[in-house]
N, C-alpha and C. Protein backbone atom coordinates (compact mmCIF):
# COMPACT_ATOMS: atom_id res chain seq x y z
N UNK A 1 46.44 6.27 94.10
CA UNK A 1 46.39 5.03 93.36
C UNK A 1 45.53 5.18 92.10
N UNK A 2 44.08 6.03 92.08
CA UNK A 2 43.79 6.29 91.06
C UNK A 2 44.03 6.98 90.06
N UNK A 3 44.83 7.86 90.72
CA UNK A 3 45.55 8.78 89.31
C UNK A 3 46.66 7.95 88.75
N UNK A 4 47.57 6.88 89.56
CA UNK A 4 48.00 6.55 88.92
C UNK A 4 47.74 5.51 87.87
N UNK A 5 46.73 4.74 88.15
CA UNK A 5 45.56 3.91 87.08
C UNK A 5 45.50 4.74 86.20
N UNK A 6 44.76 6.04 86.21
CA UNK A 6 44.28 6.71 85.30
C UNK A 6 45.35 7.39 84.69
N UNK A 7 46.40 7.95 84.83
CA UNK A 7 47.93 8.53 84.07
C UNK A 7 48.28 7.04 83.06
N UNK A 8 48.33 6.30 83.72
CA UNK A 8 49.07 4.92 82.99
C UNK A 8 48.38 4.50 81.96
N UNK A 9 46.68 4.77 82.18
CA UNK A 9 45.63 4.32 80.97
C UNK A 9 45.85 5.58 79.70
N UNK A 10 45.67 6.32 80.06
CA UNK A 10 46.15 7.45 79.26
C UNK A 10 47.43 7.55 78.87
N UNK A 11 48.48 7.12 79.04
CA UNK A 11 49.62 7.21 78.94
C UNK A 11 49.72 5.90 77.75
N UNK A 12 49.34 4.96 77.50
CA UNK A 12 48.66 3.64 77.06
C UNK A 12 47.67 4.30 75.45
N UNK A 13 46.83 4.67 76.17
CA UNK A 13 46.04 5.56 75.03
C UNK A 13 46.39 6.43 73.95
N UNK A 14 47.33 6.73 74.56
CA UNK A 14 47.69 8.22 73.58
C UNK A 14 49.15 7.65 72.83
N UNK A 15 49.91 6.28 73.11
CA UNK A 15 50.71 5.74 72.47
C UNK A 15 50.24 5.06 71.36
N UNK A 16 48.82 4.57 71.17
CA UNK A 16 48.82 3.92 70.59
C UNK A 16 48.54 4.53 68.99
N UNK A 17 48.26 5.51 68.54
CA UNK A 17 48.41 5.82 67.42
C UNK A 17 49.12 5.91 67.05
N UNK A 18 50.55 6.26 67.93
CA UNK A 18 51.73 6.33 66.92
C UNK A 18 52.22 5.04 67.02
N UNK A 19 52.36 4.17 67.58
CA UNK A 19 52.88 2.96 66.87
C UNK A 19 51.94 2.30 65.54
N UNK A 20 50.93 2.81 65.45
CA UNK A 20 50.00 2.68 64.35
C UNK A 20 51.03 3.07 62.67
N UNK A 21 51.14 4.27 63.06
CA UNK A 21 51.75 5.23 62.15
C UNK A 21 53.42 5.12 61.69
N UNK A 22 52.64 5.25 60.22
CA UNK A 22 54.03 4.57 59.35
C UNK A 22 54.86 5.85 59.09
N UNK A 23 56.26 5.57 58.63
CA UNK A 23 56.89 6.88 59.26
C UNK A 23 56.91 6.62 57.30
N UNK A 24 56.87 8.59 57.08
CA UNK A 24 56.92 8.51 55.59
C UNK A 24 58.28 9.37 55.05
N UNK A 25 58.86 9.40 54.49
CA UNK A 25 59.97 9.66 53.75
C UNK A 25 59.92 10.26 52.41
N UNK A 26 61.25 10.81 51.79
CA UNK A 26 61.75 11.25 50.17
C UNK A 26 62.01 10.09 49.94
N UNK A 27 61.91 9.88 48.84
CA UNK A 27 62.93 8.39 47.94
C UNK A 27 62.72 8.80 46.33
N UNK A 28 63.93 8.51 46.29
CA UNK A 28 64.15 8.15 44.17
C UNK A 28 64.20 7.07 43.84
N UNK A 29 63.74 7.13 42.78
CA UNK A 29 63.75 5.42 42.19
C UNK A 29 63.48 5.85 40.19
N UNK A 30 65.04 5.27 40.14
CA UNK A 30 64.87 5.04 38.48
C UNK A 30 65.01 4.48 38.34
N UNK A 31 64.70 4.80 36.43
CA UNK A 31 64.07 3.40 35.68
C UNK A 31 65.46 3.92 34.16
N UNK A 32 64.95 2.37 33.32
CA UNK A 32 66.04 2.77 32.27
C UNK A 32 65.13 4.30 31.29
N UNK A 33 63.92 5.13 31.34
CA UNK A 33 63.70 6.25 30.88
C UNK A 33 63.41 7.25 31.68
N UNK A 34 63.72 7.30 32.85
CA UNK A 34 63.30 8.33 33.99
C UNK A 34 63.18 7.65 35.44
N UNK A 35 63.01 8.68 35.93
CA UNK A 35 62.62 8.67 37.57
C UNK A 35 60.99 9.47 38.15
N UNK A 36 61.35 8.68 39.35
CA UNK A 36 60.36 8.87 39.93
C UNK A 36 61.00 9.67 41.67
N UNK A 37 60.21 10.52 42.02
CA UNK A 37 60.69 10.94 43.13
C UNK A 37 59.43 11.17 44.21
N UNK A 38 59.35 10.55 45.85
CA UNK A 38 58.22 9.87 46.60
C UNK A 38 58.11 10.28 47.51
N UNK A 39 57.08 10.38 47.91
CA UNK A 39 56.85 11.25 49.97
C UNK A 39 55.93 9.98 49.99
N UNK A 40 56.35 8.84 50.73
CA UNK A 40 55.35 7.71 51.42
C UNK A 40 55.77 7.04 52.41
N UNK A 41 55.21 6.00 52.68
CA UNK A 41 55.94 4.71 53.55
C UNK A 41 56.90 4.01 52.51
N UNK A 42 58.18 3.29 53.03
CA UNK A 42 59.08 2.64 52.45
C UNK A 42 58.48 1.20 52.17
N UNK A 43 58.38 0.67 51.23
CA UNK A 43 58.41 -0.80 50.76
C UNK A 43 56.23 -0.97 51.13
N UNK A 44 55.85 0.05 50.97
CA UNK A 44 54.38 0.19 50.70
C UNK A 44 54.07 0.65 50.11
N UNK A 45 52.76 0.78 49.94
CA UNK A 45 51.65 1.45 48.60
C UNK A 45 51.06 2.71 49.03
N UNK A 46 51.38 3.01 50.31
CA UNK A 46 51.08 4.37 50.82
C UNK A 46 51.85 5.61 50.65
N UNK A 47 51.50 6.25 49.21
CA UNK A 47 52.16 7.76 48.99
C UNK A 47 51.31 8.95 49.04
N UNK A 48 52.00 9.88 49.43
CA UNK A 48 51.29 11.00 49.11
C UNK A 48 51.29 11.73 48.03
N UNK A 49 52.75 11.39 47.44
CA UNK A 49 52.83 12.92 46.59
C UNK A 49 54.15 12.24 45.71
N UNK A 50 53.64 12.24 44.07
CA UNK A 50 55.22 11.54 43.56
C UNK A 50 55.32 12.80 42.48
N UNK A 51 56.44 12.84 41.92
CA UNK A 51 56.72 13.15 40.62
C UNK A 51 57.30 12.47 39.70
N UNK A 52 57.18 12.38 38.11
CA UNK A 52 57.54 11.62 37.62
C UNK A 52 58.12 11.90 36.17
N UNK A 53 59.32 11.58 35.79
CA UNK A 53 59.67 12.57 34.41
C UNK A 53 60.22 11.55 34.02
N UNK A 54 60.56 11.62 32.24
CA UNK A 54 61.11 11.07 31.47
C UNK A 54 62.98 12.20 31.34
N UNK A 55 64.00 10.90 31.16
CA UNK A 55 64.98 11.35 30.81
C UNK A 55 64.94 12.54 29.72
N UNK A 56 65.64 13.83 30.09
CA UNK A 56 65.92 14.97 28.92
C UNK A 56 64.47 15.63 28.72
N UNK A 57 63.13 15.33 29.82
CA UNK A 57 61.87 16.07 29.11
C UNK A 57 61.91 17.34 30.40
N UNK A 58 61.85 18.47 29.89
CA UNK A 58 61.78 19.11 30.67
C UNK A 58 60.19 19.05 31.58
N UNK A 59 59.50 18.40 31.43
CA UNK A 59 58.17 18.35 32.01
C UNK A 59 58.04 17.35 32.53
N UNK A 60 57.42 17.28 33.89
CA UNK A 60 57.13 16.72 34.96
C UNK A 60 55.78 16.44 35.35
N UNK A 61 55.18 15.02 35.55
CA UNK A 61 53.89 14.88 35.87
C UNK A 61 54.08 15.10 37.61
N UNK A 62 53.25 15.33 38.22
CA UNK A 62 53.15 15.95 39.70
C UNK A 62 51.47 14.81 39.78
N UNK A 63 51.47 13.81 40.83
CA UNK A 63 50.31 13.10 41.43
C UNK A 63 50.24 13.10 42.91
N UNK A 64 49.06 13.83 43.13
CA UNK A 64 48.83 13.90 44.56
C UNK A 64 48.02 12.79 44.98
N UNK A 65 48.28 12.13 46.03
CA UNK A 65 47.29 10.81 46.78
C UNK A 65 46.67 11.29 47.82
N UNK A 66 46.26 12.37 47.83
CA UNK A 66 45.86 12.66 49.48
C UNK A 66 44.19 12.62 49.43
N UNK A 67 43.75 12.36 48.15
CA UNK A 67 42.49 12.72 47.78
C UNK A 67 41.90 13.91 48.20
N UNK A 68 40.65 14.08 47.56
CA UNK A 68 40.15 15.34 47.36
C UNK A 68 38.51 15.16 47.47
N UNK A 69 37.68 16.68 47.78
CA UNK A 69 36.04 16.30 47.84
C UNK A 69 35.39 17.33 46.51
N UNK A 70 34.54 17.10 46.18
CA UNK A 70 33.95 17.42 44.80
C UNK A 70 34.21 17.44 43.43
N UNK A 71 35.10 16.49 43.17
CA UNK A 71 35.38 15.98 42.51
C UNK A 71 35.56 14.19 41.74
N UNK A 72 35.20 14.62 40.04
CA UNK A 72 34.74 13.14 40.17
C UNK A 72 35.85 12.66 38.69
N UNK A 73 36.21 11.57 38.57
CA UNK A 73 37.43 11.03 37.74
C UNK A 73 37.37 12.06 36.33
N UNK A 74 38.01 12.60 35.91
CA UNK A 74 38.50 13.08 34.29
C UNK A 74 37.61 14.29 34.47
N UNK A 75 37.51 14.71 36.01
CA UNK A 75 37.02 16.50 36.03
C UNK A 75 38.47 17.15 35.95
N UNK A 76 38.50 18.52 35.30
CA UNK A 76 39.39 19.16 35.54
C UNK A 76 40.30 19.70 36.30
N UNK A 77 41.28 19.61 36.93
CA UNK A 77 41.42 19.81 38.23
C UNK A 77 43.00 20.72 38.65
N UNK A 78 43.28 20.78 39.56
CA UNK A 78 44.89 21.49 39.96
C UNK A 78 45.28 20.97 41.16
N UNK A 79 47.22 20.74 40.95
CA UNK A 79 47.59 20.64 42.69
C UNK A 79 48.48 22.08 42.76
N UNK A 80 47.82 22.42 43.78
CA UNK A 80 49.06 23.59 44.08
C UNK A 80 49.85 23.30 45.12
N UNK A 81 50.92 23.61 44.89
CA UNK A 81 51.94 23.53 45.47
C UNK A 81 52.87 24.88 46.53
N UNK A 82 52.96 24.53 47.64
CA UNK A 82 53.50 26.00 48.08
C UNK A 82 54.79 25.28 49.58
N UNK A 83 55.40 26.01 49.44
CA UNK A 83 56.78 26.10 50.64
C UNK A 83 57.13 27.51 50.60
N UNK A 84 57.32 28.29 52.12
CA UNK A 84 57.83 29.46 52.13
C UNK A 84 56.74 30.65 51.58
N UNK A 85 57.69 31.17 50.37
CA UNK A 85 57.02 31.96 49.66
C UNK A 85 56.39 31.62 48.57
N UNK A 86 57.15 30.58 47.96
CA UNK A 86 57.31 30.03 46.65
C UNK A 86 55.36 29.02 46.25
N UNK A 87 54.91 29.49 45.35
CA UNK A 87 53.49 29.19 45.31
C UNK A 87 53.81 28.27 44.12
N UNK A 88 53.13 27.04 43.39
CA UNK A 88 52.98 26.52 41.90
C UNK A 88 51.92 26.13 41.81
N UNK A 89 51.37 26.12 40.76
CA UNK A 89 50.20 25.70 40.26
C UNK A 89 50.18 24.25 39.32
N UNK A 90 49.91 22.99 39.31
CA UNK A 90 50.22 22.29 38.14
C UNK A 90 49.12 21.76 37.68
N UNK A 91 48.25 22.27 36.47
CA UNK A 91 46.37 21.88 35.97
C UNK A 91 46.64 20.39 35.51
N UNK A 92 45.89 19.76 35.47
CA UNK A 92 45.62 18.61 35.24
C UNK A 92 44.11 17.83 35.28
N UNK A 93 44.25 16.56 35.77
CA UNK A 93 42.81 16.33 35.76
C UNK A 93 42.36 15.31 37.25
N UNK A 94 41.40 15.18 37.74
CA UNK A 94 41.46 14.19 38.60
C UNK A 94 40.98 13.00 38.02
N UNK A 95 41.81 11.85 39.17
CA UNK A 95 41.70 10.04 38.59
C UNK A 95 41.40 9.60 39.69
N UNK A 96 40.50 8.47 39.40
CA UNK A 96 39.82 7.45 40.43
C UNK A 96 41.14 6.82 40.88
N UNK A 97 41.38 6.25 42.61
CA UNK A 97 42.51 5.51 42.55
C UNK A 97 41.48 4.59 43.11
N UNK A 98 42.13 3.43 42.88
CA UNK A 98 41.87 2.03 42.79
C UNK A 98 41.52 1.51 44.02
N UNK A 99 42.75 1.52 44.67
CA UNK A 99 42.80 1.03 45.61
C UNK A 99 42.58 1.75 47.17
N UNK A 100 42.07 2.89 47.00
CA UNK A 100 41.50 3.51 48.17
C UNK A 100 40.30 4.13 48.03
N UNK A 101 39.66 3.85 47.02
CA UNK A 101 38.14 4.37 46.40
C UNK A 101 38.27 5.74 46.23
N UNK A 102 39.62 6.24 46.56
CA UNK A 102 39.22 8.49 46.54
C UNK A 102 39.47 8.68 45.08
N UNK A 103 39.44 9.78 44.97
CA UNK A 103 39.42 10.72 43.62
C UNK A 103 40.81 11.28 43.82
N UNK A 104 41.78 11.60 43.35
CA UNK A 104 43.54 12.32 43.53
C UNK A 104 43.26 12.93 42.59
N UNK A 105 44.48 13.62 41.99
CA UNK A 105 44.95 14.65 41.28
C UNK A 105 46.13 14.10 40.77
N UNK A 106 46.30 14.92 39.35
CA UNK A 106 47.21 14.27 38.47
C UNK A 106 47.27 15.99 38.15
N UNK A 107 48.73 16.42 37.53
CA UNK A 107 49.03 17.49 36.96
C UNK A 107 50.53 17.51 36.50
N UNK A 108 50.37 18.08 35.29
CA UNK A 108 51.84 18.37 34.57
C UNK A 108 52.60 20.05 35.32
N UNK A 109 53.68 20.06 35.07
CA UNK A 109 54.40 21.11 35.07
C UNK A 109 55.73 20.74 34.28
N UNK A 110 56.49 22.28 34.82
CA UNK A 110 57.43 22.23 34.33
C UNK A 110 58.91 21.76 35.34
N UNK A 111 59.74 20.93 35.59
CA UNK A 111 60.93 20.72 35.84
C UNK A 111 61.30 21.83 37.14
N UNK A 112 61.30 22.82 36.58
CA UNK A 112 62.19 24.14 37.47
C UNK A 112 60.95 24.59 38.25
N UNK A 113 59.93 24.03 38.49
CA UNK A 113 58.42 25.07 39.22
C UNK A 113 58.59 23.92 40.35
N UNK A 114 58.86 22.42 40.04
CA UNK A 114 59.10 21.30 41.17
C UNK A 114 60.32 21.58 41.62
N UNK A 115 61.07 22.31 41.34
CA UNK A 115 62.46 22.33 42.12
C UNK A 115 62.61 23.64 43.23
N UNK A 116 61.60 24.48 42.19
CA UNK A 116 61.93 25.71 42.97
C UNK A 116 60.66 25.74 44.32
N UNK A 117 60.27 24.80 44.37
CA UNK A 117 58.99 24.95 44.91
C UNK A 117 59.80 23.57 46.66
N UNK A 118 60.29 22.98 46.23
CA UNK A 118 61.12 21.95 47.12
C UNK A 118 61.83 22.28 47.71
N UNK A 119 62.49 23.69 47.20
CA UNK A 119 63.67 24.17 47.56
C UNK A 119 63.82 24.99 48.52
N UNK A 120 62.17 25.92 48.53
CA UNK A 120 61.51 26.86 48.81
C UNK A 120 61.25 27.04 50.77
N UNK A 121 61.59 26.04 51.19
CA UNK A 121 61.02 25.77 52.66
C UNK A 121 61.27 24.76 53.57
N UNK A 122 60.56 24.35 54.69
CA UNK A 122 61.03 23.18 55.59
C UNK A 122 59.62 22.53 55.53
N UNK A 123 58.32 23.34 54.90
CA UNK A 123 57.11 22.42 54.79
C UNK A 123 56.41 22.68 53.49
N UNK A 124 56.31 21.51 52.84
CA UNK A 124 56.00 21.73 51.94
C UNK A 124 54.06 21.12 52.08
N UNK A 125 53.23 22.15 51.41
CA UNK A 125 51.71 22.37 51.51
C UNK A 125 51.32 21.64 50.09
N UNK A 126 50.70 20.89 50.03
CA UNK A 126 49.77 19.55 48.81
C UNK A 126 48.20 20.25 49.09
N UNK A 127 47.78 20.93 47.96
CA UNK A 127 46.21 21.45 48.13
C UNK A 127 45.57 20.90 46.70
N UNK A 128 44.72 20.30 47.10
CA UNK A 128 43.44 20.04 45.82
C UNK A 128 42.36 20.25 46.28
N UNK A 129 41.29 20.36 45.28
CA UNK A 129 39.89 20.75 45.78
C UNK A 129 39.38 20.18 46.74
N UNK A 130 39.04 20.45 48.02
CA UNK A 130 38.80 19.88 48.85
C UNK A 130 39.33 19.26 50.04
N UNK A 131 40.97 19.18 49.84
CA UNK A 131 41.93 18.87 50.72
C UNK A 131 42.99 19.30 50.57
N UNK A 132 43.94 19.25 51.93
CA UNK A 132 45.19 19.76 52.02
C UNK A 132 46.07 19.52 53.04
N UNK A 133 47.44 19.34 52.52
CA UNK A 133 48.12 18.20 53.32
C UNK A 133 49.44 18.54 53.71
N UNK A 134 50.13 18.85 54.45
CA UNK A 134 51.26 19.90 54.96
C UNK A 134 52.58 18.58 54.87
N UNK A 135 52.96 18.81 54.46
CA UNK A 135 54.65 17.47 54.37
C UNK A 135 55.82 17.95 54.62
N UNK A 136 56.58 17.50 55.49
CA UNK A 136 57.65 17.61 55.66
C UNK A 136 58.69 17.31 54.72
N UNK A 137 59.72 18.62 54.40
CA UNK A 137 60.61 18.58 53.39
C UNK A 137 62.38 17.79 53.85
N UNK A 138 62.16 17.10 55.40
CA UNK A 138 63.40 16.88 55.70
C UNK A 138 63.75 15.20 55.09
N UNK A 139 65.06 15.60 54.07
CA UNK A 139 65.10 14.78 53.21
C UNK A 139 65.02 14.33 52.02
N UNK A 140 64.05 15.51 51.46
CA UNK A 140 63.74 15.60 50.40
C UNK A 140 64.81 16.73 49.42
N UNK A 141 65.90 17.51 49.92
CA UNK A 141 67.35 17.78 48.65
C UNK A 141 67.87 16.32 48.33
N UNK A 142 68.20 15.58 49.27
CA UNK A 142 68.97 14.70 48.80
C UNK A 142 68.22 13.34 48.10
N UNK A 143 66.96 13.07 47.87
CA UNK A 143 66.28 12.72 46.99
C UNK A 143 65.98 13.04 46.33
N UNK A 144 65.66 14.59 46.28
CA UNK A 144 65.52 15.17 44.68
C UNK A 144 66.73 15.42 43.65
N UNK A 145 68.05 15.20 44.88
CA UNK A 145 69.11 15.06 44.06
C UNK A 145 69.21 13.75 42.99
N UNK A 146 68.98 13.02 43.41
CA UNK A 146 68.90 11.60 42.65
C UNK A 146 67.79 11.55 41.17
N UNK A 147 66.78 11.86 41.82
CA UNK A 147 65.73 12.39 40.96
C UNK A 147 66.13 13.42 39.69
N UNK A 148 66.91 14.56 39.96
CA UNK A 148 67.44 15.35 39.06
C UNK A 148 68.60 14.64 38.47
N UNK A 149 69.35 14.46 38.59
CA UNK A 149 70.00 13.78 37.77
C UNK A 149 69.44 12.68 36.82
N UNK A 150 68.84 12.18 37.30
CA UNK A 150 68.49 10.87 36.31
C UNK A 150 66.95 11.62 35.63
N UNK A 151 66.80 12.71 35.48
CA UNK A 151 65.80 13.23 34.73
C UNK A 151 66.70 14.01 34.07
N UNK A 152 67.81 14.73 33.90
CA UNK A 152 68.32 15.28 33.15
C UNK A 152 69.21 14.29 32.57
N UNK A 153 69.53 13.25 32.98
CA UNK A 153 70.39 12.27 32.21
C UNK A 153 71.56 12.65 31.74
């Protein structure tokens, strides 16, 4: 009788984080000068990782949300990017976000370093100074399909 008290409390326990936990996804979303392409929760403010380009620019801003430690707003900074084999680097700077008090990462690249880097694996790795964040790529061709197109226009 007590194990089964105690299986059922635990069984109870260990559910409850995942009903906590928001399930996160790829998504595209354009605009009339570009797109945006998303690893978050759907119809929330919780992302990890966007990219963002203007129609016909071959360059791509890359913003990581996962925050980062030693770092403080408009320090210099990098997200690297890795799946598989495939490694990228994109320099930039870190920015205060607002609404979760951390420090993120902001970085430019180029177009073909975000594609080849997406393309590259089944997990895709988010590293900034101080943190690092492993994401699942299932889902993310057929959102970056959307995304590519409406950045090449």
């Amino acid at each position: 009788m007590l194990r089964t008290f105690i299986a059922a409390g635990l069984l109870v326990a260990s559910s409850l984080p995942l009903a906590a936990q928001e399930k996160l996804v790829w998504a595209a979303s354009t605009t009339d000068n570009g797109a945006t392409l998303a690893f978050g929760a759907p119809e929330s403010d919780h992302v990890m990782l966007t990219f963002t380009c203007n129609t016909g620019n071959t360059m791509v801003l890359v913003s990581s949300m996962i925050g980062s430690k030693g770092l403080k707003a408009n320090d210099p900074a990098r997200i690297l990017l890795s799946a598989g084999k495939v490694k990228k680097e994109f320099p930039g700077k870190a920015v205060a976000n607002e609404m979760t008090s951390a420090v993120d990462v902001e970085g430019g690249g180029k177009f073909d370093d975000v594609k080849a880097v997406l393309a590259a694996g089944k997990v895709l790795t988010v590293e900034v100074k101080g943190a690092k964040q492993p994401i699942a790529l299932t889902g993310a061709p057929e959102a970056y399909a959307e995304f590519d197109k409406a950045c090449r226009g």
